[in-house]
Protein backbone atom coordinates (compact mmCIF):
# COMPACT_ATOMS: atom_id res chain seq x y z
CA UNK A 1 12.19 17.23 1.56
CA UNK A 2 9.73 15.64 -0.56
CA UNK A 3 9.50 13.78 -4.15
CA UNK A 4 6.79 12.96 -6.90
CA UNK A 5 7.57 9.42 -7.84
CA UNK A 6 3.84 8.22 -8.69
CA UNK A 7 0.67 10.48 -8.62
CA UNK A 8 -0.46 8.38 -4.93
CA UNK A 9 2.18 10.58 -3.11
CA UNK A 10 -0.20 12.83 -2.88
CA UNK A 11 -3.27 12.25 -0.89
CA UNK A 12 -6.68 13.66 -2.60
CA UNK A 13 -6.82 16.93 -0.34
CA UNK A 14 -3.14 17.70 -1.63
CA UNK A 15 -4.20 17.07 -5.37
CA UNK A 16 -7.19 19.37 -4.57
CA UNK A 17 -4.66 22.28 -2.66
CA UNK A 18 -2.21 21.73 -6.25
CA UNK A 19 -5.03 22.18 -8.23
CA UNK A 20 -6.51 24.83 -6.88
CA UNK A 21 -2.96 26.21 -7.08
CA UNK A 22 -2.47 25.44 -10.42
CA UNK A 23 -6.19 27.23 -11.41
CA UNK A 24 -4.64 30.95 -9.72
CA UNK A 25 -1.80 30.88 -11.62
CA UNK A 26 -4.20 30.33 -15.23
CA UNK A 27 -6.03 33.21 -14.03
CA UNK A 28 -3.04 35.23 -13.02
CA UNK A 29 0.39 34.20 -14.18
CA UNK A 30 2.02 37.63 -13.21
CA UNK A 31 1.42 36.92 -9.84
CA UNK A 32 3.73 33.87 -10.08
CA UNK A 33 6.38 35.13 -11.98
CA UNK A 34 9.30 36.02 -9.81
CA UNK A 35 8.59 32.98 -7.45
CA UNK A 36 11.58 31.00 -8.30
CA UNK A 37 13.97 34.06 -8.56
CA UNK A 38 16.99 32.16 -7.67
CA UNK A 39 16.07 28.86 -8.36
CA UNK A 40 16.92 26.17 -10.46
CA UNK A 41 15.85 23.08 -11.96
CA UNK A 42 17.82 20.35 -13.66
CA UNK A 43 15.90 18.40 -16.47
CA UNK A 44 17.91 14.36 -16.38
CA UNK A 45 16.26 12.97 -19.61
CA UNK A 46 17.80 10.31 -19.94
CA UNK A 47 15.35 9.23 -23.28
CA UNK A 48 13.90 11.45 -25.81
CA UNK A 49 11.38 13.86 -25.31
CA UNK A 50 9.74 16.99 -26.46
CA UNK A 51 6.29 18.02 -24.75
CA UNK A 52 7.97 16.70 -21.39
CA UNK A 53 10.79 18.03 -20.96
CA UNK A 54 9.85 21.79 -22.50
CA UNK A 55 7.18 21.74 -20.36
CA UNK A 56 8.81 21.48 -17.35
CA UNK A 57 11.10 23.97 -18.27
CA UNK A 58 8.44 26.62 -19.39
CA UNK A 59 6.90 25.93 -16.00
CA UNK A 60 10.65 26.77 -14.32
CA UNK A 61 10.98 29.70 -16.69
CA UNK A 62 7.42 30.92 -15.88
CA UNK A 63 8.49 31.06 -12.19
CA UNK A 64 11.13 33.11 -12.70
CA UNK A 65 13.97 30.29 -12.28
CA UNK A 66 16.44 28.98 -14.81
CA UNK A 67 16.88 25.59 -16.29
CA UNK A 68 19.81 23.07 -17.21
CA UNK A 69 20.18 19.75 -17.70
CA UNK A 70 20.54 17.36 -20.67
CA UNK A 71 17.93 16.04 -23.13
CA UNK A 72 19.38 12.36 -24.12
CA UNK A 73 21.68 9.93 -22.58
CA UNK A 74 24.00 10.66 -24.87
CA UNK A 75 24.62 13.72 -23.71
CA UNK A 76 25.07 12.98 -20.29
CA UNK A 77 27.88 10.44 -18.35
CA UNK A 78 25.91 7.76 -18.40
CA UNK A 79 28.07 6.88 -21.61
CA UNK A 80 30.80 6.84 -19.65
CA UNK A 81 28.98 4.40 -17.01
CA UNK A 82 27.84 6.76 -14.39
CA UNK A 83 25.15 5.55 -12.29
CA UNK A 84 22.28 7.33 -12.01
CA UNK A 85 23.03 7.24 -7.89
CA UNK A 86 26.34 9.23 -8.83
CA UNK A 87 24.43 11.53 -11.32
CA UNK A 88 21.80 12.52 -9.00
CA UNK A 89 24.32 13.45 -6.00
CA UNK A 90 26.51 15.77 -8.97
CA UNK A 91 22.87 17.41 -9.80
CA UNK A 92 21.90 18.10 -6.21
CA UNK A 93 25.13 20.27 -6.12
CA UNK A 94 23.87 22.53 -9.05
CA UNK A 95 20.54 22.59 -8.64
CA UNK A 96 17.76 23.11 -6.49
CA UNK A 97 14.89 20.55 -8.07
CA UNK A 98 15.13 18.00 -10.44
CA UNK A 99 12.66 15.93 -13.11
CA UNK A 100 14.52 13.01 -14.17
CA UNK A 101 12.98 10.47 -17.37
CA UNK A 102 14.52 7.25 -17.57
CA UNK A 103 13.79 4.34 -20.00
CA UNK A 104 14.06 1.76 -16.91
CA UNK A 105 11.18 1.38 -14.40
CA UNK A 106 12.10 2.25 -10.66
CA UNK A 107 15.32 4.48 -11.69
CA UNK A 108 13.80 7.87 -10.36
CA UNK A 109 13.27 6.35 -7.05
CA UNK A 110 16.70 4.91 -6.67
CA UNK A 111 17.71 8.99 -8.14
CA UNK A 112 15.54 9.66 -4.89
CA UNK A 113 16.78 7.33 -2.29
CA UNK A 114 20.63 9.56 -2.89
CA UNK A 115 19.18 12.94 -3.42
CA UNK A 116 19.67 15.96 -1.95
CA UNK A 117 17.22 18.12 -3.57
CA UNK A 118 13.35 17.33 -4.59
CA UNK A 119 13.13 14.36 -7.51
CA UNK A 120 9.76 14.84 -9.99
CA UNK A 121 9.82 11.30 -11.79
CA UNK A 122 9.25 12.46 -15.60
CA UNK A 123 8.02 9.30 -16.64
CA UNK A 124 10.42 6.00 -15.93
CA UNK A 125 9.43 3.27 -18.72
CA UNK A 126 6.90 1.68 -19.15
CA UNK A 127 6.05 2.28 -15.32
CA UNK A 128 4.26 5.68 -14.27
CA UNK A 129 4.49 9.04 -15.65
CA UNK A 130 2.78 10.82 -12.67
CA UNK A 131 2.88 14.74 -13.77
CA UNK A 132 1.10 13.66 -17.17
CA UNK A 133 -1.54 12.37 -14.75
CA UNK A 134 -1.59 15.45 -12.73
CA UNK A 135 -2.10 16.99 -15.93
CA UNK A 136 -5.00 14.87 -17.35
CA UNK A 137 -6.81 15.37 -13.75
CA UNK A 138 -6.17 19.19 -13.91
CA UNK A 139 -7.85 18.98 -17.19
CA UNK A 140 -10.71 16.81 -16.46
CA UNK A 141 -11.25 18.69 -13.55
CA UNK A 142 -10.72 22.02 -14.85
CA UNK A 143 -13.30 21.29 -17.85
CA UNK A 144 -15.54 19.28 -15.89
CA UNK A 145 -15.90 21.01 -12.98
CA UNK A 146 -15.29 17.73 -10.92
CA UNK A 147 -12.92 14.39 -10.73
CA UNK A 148 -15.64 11.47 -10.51
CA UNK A 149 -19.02 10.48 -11.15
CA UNK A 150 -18.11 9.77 -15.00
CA UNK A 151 -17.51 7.00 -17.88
CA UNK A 152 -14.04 7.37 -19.14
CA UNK A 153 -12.93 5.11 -22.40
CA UNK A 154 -9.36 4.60 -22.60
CA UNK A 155 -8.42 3.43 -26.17
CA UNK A 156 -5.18 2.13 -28.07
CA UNK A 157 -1.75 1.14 -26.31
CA UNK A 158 -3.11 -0.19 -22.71
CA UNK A 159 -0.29 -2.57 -22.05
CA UNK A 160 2.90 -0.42 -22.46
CA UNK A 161 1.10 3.27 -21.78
CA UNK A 162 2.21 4.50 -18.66
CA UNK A 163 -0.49 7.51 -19.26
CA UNK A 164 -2.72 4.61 -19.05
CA UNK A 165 -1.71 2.41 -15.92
CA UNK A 166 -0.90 5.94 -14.08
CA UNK A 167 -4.86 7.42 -14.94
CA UNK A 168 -6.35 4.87 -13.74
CA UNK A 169 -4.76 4.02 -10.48
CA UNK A 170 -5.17 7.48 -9.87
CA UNK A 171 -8.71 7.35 -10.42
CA UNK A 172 -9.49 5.14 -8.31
CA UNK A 173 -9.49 7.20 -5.59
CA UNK A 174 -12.52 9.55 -7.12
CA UNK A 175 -15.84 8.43 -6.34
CA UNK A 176 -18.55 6.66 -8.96
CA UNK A 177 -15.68 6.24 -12.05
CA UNK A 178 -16.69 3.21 -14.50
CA UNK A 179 -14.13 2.40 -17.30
CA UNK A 180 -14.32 0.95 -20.33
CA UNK A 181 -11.15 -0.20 -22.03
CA UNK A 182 -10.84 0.02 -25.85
CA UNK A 183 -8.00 -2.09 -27.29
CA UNK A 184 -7.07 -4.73 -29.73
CA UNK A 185 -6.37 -8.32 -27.44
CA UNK A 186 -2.60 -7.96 -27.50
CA UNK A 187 -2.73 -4.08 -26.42
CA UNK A 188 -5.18 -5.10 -23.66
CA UNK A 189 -4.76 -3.66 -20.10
CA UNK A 190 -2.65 -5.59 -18.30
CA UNK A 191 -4.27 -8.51 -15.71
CA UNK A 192 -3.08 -6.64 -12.44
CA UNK A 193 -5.18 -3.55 -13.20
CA UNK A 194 -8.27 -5.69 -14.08
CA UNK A 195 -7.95 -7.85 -10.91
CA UNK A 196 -7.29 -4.47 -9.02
CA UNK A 197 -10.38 -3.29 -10.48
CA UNK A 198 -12.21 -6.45 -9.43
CA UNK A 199 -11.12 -6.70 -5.58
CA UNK A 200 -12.60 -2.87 -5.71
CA UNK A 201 -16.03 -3.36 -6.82
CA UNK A 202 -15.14 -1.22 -9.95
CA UNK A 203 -16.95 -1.24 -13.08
CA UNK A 204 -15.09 -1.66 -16.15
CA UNK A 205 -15.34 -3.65 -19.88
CA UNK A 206 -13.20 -4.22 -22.10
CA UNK A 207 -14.37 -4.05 -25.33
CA UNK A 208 -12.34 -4.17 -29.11
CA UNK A 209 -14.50 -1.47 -31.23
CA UNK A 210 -14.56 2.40 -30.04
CA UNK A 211 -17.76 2.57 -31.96
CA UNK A 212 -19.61 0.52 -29.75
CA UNK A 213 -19.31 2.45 -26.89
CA UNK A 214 -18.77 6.04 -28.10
CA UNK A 215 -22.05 7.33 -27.13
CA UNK A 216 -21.35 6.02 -23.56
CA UNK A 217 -18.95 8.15 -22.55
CA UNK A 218 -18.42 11.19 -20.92
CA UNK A 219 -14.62 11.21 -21.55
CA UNK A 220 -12.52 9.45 -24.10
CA UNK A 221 -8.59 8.97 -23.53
CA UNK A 222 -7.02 7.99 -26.53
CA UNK A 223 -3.08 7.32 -26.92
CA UNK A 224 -1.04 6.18 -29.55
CA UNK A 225 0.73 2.67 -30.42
CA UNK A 226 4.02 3.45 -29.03
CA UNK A 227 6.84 1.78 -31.50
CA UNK A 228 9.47 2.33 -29.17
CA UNK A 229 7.94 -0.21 -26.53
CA UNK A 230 7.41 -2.94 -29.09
CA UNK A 231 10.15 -5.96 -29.63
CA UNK A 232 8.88 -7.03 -32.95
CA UNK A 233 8.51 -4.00 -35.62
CA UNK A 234 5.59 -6.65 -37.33
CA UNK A 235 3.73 -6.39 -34.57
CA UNK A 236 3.85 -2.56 -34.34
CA UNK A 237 3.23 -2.51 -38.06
CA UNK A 238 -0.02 -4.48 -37.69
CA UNK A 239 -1.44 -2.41 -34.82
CA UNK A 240 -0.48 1.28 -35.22
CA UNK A 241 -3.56 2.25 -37.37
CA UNK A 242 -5.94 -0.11 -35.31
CA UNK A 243 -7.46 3.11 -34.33
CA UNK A 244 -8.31 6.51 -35.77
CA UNK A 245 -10.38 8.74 -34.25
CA UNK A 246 -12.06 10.70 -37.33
CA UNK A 247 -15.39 13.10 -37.56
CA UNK A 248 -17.60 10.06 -38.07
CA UNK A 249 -16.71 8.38 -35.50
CA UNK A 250 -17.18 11.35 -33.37
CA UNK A 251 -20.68 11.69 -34.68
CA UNK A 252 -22.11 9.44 -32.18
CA UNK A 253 -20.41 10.98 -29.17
CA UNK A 254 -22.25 13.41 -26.77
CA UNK A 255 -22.10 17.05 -27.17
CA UNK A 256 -20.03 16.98 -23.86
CA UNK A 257 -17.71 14.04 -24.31
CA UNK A 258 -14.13 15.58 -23.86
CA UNK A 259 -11.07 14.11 -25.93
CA UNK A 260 -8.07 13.95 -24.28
CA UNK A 261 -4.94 12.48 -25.68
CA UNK A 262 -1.23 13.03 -23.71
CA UNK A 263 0.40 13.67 -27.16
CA UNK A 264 2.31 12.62 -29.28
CA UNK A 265 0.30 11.82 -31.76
CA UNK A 266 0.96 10.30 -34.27
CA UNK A 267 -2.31 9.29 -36.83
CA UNK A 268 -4.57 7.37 -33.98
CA UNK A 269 -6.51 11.48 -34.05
CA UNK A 270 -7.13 12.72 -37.77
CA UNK A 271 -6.59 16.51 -37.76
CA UNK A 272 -10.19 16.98 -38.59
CA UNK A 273 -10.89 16.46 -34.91
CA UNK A 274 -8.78 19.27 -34.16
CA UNK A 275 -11.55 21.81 -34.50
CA UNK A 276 -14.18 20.11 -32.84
CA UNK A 277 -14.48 21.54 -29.32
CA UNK A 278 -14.77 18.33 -27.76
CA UNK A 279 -10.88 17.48 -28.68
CA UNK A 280 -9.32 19.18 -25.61
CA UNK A 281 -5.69 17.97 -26.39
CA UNK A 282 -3.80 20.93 -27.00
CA UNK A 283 -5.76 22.93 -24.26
CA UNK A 284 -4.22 19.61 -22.17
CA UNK A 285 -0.83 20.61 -22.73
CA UNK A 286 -1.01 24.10 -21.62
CA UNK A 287 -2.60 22.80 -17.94
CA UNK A 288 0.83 20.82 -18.02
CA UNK A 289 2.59 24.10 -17.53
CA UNK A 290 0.21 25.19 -14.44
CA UNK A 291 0.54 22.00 -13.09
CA UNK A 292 3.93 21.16 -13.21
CA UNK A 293 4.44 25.42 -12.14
CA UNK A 294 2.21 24.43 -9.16
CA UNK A 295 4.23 21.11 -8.21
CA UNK A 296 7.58 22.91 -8.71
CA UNK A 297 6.28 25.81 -6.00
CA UNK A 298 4.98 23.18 -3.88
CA UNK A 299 8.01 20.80 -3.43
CA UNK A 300 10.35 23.96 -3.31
CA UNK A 301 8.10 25.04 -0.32
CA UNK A 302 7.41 28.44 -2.17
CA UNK A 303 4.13 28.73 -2.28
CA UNK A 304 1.38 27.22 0.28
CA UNK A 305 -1.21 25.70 -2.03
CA UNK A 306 -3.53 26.69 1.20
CA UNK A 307 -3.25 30.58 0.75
């Protein structure tokens, strides 16, 4: 039995076999859709979410399988003090597979350590969020035709966005990848990642204005100030509109600059990017669903990604 706790569980040949997975069922879904006949999986989120969370159960539903679970805390026995440990042992009696959010770092794995069925960590804090990164390299990938040999600006939250820390140490694996990381001082990547970086021989800046570096890149990750990971609402006040990705400041990009963005968003992307078929966002989303469809098969043992 095997789990998804961080994106590095998988070695870059299995990314490549998921992928490739993931890329036959976009070009034929039907094929795919009795799969999980029989199956279920339990979604344990135990913090809000939307894209998440319906996304992993549009994958299930794609498959052919059925879904339960709860969407909050509050609507789960945590309120009445059971341990996730206890939680995850109940589950594994009802269900087959489970993707579990929690608000504190390292809680999927101890879900893990007691299961008896397949764990997909759905994001755990501030920590990782490793099938958002299995989506962004699906993307990339998908619309680039390769994973390396390109400039990727990550701009906003840096500290608290797990998108973020999870990207990059994913990343790092690809061959010829420089970063440059856009962020006011207090948002700034956090010193571990930049020492990481270092030890590697990895390029990477860190600069405080997108527009000085816009026409450098080939792909531009932007995320949003996340209120819910901030202490002081002043400080989230002061830094939410730092930046706002608008037309003109898309002017100077290249014609093949992709913007990605693992939603929500809030206002750090005006709408009038929308239409611009560099802003790949939406199109993002949807290679959530044939990811998370291709993980789902994959940890089930349903599907050989090798076939």
């Amino acid at each position: 039995m095997r789990h998804l706790m961080n994106p590095l569980d998988f070695s870059v040949e299995e990314l490549e076999q998921l992928f490739d997975l993931a890329n036959r069922i976009e070009a034929d879904p039907a094929r795919y859709a009795h799969a999980c006949e029989g199956k279920k999986l339990a979604t344990c989120f135990y913090e809000p979410s939307t894209r998440t969370r319906l996304s992993f159960e549009a994958a299930m539903l794609n498959l052919g399988g059925q879904v339960l679970g709860f969407s909050d805390a509050a609507s789960s026995s945590a309120t009445k003090g059971e341990s996730v440990s206890d939680t995850i042992r109940i589950i594994s009696c009802y269900a087959d597979i489970c993707a579990m959010r929690h608000p504190k770092e390292g809680a999927p794995m101890v879900a893990a350590g007691r299961s008896g069925i397949p764990v997909i960590n759905a994001g755990d804090g501030g920590h990782q969020h490793p099938t958002q990164t299995l989506t962004d390299l699906l993307t990339i990938r998908s619309l680039k035709g390769k994973l390396g040999g390109f400039t990727i600006g990550l701009c906003g939250d840096l500290k608290f966005g797990r998108t973020v820390h999870s990207l990059i140490n994913a990343l790092l694996r690809y061959p010829d990848i420089r970063f440059i990381f856009i962020s006011p001082p207090e948002l700034k990547v956090p010193d571990y990642i930049t020492d990481m970086l270092t030890e590697q021989h990895i390029a990477y800046e860190e600069v405080i204005r997108l527009e000085d570096r816009m026409s450098e890149l080939d792909l531009l990750y932007m995320t949003r100030v996340q209120k819910e990971r901030f202490f002081n609402e002043e400080d989230y006040v002061r830094l939410k509109d730092f930046y706002i990705l608008d037309k003109e400041k898309l002017s100077a990009a290249r014609e093949d600059m992709l913007v990605l963005h693992p939603l929500p968003r809030v206002n750090e992307i005006s709408v009038e990017v929308d239409d611009d078929p560099r802003a790949v966002y939406f199109k993002q989303a949807q290679y959530g669903v044939y990811v998370r469809m291709a993980l789902i098969l994959t940890l089930l043992e349903l599907a050989n990604p090798t076939d």
